[in-house]
C-alpha atoms as a PDB file:
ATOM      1  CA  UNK A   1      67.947  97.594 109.809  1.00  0.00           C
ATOM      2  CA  UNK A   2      69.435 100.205 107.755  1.00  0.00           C
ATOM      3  CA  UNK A   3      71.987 100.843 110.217  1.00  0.00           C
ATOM      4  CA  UNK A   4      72.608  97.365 110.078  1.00  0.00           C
ATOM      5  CA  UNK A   5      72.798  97.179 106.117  1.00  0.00           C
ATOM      6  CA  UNK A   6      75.293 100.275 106.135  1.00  0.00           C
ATOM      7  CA  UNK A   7      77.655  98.692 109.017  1.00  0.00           C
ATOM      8  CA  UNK A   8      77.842  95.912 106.582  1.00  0.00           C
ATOM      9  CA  UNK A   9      78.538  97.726 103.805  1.00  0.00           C
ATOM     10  CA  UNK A  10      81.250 100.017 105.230  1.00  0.00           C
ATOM     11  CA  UNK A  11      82.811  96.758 106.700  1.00  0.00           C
ATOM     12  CA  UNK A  12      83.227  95.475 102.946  1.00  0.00           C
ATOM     13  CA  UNK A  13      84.563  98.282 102.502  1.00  0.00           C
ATOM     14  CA  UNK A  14      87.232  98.058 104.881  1.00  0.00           C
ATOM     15  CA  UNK A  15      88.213  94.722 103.515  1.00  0.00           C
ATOM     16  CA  UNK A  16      88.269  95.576 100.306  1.00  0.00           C
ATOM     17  CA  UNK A  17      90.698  98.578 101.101  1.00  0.00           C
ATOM     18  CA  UNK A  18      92.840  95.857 103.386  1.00  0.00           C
ATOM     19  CA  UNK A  19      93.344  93.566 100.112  1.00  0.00           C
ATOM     20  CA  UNK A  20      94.071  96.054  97.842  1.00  0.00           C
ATOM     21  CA  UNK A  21      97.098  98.117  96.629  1.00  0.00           C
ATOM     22  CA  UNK A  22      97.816 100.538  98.875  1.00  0.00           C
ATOM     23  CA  UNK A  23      95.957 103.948  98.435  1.00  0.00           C
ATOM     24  CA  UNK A  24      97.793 107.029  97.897  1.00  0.00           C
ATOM     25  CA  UNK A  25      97.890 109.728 101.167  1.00  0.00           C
ATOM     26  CA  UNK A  26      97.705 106.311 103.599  1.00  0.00           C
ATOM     27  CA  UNK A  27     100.631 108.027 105.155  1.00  0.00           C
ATOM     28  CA  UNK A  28      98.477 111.220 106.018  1.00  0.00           C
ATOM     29  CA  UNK A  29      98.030 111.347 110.259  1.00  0.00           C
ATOM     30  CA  UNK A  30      95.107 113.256 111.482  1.00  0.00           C
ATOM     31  CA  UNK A  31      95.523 116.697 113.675  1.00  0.00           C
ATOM     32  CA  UNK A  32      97.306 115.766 116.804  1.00  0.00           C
ATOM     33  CA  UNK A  33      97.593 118.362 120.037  1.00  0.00           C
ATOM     34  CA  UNK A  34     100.981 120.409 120.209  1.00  0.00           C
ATOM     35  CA  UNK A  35     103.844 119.057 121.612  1.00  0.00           C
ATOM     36  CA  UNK A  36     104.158 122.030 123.863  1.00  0.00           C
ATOM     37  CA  UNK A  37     100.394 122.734 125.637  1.00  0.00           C
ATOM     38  CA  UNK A  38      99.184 125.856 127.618  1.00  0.00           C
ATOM     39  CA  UNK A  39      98.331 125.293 130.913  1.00  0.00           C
ATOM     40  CA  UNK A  40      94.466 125.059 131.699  1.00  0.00           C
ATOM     41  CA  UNK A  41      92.769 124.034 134.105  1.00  0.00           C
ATOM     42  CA  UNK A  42      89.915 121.590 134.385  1.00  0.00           C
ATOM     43  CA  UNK A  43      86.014 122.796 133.568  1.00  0.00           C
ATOM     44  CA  UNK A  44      87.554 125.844 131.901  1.00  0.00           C
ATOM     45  CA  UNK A  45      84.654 126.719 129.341  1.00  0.00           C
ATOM     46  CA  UNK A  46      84.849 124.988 126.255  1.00  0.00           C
ATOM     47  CA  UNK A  47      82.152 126.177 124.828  1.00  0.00           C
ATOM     48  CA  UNK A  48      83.380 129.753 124.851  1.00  0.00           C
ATOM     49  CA  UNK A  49      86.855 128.540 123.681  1.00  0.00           C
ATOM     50  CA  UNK A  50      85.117 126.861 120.591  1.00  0.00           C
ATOM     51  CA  UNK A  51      83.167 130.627 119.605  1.00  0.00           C
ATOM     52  CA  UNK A  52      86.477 132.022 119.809  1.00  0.00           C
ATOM     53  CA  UNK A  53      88.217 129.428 117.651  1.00  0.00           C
ATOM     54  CA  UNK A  54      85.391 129.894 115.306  1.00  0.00           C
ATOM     55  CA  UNK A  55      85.640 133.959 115.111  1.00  0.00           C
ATOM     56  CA  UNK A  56      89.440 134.137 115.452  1.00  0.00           C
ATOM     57  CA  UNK A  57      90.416 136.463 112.681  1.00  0.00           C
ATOM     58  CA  UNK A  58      93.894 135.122 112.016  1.00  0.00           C
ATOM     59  CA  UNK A  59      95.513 131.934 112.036  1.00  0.00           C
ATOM     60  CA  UNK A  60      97.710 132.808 114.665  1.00  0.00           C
ATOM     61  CA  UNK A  61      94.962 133.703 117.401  1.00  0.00           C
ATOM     62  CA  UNK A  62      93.123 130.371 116.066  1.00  0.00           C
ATOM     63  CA  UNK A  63      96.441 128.457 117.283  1.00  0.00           C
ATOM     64  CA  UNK A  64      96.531 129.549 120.309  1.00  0.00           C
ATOM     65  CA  UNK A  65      92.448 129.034 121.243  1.00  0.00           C
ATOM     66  CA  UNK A  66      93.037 125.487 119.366  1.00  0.00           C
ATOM     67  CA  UNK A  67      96.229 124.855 121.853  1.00  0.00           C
ATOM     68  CA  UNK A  68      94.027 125.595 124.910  1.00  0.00           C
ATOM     69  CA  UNK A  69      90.615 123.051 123.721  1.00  0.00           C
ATOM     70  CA  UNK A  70      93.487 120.774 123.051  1.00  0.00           C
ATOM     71  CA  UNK A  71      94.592 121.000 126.648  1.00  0.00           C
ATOM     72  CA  UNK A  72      91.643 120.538 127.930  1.00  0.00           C
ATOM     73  CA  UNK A  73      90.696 117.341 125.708  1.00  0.00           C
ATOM     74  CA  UNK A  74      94.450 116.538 127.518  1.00  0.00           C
ATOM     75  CA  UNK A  75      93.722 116.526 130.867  1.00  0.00           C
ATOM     76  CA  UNK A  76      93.854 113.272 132.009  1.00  0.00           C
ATOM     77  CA  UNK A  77      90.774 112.102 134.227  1.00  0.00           C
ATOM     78  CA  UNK A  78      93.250 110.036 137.197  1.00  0.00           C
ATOM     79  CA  UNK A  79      96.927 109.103 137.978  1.00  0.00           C
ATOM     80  CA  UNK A  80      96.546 106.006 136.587  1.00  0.00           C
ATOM     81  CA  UNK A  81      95.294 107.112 133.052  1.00  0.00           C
ATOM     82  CA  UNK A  82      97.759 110.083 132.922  1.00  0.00           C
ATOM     83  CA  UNK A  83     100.910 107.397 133.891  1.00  0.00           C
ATOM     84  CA  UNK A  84      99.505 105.332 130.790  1.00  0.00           C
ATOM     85  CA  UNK A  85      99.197 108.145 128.573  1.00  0.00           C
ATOM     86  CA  UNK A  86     102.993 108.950 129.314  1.00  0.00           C
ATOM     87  CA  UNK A  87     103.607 105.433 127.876  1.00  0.00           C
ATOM     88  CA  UNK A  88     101.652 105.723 125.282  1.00  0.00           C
ATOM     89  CA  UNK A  89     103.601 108.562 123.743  1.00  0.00           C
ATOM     90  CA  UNK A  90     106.488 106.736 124.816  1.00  0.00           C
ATOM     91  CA  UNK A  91     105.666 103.371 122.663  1.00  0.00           C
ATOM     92  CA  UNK A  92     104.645 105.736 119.736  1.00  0.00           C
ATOM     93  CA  UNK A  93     108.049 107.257 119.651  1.00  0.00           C
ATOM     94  CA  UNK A  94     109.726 104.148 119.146  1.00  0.00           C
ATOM     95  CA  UNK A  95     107.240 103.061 116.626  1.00  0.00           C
ATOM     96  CA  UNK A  96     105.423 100.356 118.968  1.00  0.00           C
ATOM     97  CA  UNK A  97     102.046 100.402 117.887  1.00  0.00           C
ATOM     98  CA  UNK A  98     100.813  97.258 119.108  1.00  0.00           C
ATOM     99  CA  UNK A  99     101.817  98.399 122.526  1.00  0.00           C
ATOM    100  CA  UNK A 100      99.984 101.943 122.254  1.00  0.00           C
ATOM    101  CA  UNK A 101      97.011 100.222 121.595  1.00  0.00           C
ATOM    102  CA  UNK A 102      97.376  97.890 124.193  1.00  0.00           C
ATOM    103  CA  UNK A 103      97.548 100.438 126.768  1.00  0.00           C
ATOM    104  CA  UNK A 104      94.987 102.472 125.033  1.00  0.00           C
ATOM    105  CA  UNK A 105      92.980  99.558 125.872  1.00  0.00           C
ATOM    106  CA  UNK A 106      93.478  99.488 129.541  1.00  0.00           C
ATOM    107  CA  UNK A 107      92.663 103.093 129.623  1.00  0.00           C
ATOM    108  CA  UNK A 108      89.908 102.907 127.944  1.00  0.00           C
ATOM    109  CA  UNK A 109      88.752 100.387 130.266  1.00  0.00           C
ATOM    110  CA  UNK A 110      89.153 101.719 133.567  1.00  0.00           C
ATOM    111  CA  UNK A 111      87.859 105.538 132.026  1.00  0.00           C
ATOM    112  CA  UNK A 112      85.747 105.506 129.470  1.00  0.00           C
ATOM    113  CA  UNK A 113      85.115 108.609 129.573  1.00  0.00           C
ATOM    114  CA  UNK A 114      88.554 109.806 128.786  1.00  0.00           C
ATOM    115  CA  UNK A 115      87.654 111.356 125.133  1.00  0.00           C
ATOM    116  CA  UNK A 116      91.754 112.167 124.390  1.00  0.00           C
ATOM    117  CA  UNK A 117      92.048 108.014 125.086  1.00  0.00           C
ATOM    118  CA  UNK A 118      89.689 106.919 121.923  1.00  0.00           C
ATOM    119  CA  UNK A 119      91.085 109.516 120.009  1.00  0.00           C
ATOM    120  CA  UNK A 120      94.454 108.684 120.087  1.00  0.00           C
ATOM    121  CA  UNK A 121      93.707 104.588 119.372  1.00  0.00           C
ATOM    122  CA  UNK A 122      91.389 105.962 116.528  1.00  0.00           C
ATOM    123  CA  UNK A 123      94.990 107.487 115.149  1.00  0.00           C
ATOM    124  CA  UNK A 124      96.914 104.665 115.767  1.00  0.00           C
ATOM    125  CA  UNK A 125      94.269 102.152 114.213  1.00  0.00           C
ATOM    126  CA  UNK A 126      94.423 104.324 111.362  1.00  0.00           C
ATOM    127  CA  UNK A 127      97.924 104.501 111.106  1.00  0.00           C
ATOM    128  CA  UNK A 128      98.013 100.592 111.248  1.00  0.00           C
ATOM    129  CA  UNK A 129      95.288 100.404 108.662  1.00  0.00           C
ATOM    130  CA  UNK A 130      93.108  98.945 110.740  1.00  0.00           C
ATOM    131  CA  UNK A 131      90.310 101.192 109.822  1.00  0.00           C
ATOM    132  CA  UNK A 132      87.609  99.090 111.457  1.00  0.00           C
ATOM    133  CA  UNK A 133      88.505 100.080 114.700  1.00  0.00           C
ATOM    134  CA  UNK A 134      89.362 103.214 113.801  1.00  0.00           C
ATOM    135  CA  UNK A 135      86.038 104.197 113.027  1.00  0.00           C
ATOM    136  CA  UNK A 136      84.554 102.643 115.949  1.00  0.00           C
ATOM    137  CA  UNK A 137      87.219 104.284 117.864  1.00  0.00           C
ATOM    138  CA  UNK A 138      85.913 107.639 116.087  1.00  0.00           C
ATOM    139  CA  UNK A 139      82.468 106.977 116.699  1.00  0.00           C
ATOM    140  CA  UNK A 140      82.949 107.450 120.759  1.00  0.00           C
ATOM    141  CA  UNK A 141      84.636 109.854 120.233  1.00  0.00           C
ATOM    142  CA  UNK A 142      82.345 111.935 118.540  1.00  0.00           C
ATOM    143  CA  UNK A 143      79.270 110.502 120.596  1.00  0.00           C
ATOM    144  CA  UNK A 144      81.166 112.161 123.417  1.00  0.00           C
ATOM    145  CA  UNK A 145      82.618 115.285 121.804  1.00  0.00           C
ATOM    146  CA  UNK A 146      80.685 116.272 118.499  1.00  0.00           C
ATOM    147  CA  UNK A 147      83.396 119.151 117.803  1.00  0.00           C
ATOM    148  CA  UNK A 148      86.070 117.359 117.920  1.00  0.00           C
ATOM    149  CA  UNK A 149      87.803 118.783 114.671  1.00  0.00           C
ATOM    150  CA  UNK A 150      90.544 116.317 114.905  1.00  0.00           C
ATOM    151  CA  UNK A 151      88.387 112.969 114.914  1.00  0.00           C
ATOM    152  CA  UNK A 152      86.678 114.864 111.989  1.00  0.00           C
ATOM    153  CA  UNK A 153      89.358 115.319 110.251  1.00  0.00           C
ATOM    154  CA  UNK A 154      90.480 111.456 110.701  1.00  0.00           C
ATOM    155  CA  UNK A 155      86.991 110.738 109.599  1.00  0.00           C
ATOM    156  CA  UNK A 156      87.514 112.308 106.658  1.00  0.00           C
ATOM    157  CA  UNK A 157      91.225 110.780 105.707  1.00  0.00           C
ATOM    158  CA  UNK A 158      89.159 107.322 106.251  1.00  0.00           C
ATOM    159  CA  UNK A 159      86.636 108.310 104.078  1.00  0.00           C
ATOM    160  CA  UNK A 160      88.725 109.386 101.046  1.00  0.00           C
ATOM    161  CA  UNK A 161      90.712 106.148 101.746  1.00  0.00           C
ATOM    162  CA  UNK A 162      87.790 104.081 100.918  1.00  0.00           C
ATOM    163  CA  UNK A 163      86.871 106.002  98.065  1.00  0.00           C
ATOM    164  CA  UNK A 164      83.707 107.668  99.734  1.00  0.00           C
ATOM    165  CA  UNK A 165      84.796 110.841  98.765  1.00  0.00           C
ATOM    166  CA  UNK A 166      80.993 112.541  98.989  1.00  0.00           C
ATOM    167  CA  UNK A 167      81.156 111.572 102.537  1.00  0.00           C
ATOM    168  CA  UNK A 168      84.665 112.563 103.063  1.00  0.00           C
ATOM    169  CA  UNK A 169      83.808 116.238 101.715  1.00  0.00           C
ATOM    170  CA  UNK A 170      80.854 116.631 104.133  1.00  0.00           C
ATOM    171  CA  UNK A 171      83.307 115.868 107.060  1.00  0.00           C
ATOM    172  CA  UNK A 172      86.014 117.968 105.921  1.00  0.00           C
ATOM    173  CA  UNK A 173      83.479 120.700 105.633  1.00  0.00           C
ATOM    174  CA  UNK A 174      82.491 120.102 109.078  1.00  0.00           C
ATOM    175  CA  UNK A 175      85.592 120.100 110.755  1.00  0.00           C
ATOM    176  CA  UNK A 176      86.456 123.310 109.074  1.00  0.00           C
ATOM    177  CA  UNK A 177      83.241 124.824 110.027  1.00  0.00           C
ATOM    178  CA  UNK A 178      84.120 123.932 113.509  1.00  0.00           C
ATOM    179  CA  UNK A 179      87.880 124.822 113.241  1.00  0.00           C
ATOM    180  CA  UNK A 180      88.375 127.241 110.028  1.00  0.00           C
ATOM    181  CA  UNK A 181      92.249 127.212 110.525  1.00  0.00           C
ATOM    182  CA  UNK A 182      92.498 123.329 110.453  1.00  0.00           C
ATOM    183  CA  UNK A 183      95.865 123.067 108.294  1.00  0.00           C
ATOM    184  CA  UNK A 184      95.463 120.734 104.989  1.00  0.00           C
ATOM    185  CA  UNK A 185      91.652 120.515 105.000  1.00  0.00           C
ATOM    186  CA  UNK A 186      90.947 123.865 102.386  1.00  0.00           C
ATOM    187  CA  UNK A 187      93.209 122.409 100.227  1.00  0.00           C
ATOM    188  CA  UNK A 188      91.318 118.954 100.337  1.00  0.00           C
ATOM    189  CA  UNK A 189      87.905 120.101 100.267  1.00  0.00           C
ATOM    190  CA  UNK A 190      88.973 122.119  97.528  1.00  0.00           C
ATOM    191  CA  UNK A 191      90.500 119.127  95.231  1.00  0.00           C
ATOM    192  CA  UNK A 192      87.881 117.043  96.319  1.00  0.00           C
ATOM    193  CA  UNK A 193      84.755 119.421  95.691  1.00  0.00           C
ATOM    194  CA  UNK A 194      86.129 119.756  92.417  1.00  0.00           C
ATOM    195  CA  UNK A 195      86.016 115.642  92.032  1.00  0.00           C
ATOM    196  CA  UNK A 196      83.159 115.423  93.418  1.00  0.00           C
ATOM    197  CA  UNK A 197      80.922 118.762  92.532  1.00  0.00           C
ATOM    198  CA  UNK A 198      83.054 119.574  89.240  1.00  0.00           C
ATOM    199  CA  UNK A 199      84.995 122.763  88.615  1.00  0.00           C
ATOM    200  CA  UNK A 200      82.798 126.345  88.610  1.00  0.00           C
ATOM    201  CA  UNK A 201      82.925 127.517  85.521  1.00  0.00           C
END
């Protein structure tokens, strides 16, 4: 029921944020992989990539661990999927949205287990303002992936969006925790902790 009550609520949220002015930052885009990513190869441990990412003592090291869990979020579960991605990028290039969904949708379909595939709608919805399905989108994701800094990090944009910026704190803190080098997020936990928690004195 109370899952229920907040669905509802966050919906009226959306729609208020649909009908209104738009909100300063809307043109933010959540962490996206690197153009260029190192080669990995599939069941590589994760789970020793993310201790590293966490420890790395520099940004640069943190870069390079990131690059690598990116390529494995990357690696596309069949033929099919991968050929889709390709157009994917392609229709985002030329600013096709509609059409990146679209075949977001067919990949999603026939692999639902493809993590990278809901991510990458969850950007696009956001980008379209469609922040619904965005956070559905980001939802599988992170029922899938919990450490997925960069669906945090959307999360969070969402959030401070709607004006929930409580909420959007706590999931900037958490993708930071998970990813300390995430670029952009000190400096918004930082204005927003002062918004929302006040300045130290």
């Amino acid at each position: 029921m109370l899952k229920a009550r907040f669905r509802l609520s966050l919906l009226a949220a959306v729609c208020a944020v649909a009908i209104a002015s738009p909100v300063a930052g809307q043109e933010r885009e959540p962490p996206q992989p690197p153009e260029k990513l190192p080669k990995v190869q599939r069941g590589q441990d994760i789970d020793f990539l993310f201790g590293a990412l966490k420890a790395a003592p520099d940004a640069e090291s943190a870069k390079a661990v990131e690059g690598r869990i990116w390529a494995l979020w990357m690696i596309s579960p069949s033929d099919t999927a991968s050929l889709l991605m390709s157009r994917v990028r392609t229709a985002v290039e030329v600013k096709n949205l509609d059409l990146a969904v679209t075949l977001l949708d067919s990949i999603i379909t026939l692999r639902p287990d493809y993590v990278e595939a809901w991510n990458r709608r969850a950007t696009i919805n956001y980008l379209r303002k469609d922040y619904g399905r965005a956070l559905d989108d980001i939802r599988q994701v992170l029922a899938r992936e919990p450490r997925h800094f960069g669906a945090l990090a959307g999360l969070g944009l969402i959030m401070q969006d709607l004006g929930e910026d409580k909420r959007a704190l706590e999931v900037y803190r958490k993708a930071l925790e998970i990813n300390p080098y995430l670029p952009r997020v000190p400096d918004l936990i930082k204005s927003l902790g002062e918004k929302v928690e006040g300045r130290d004195i």
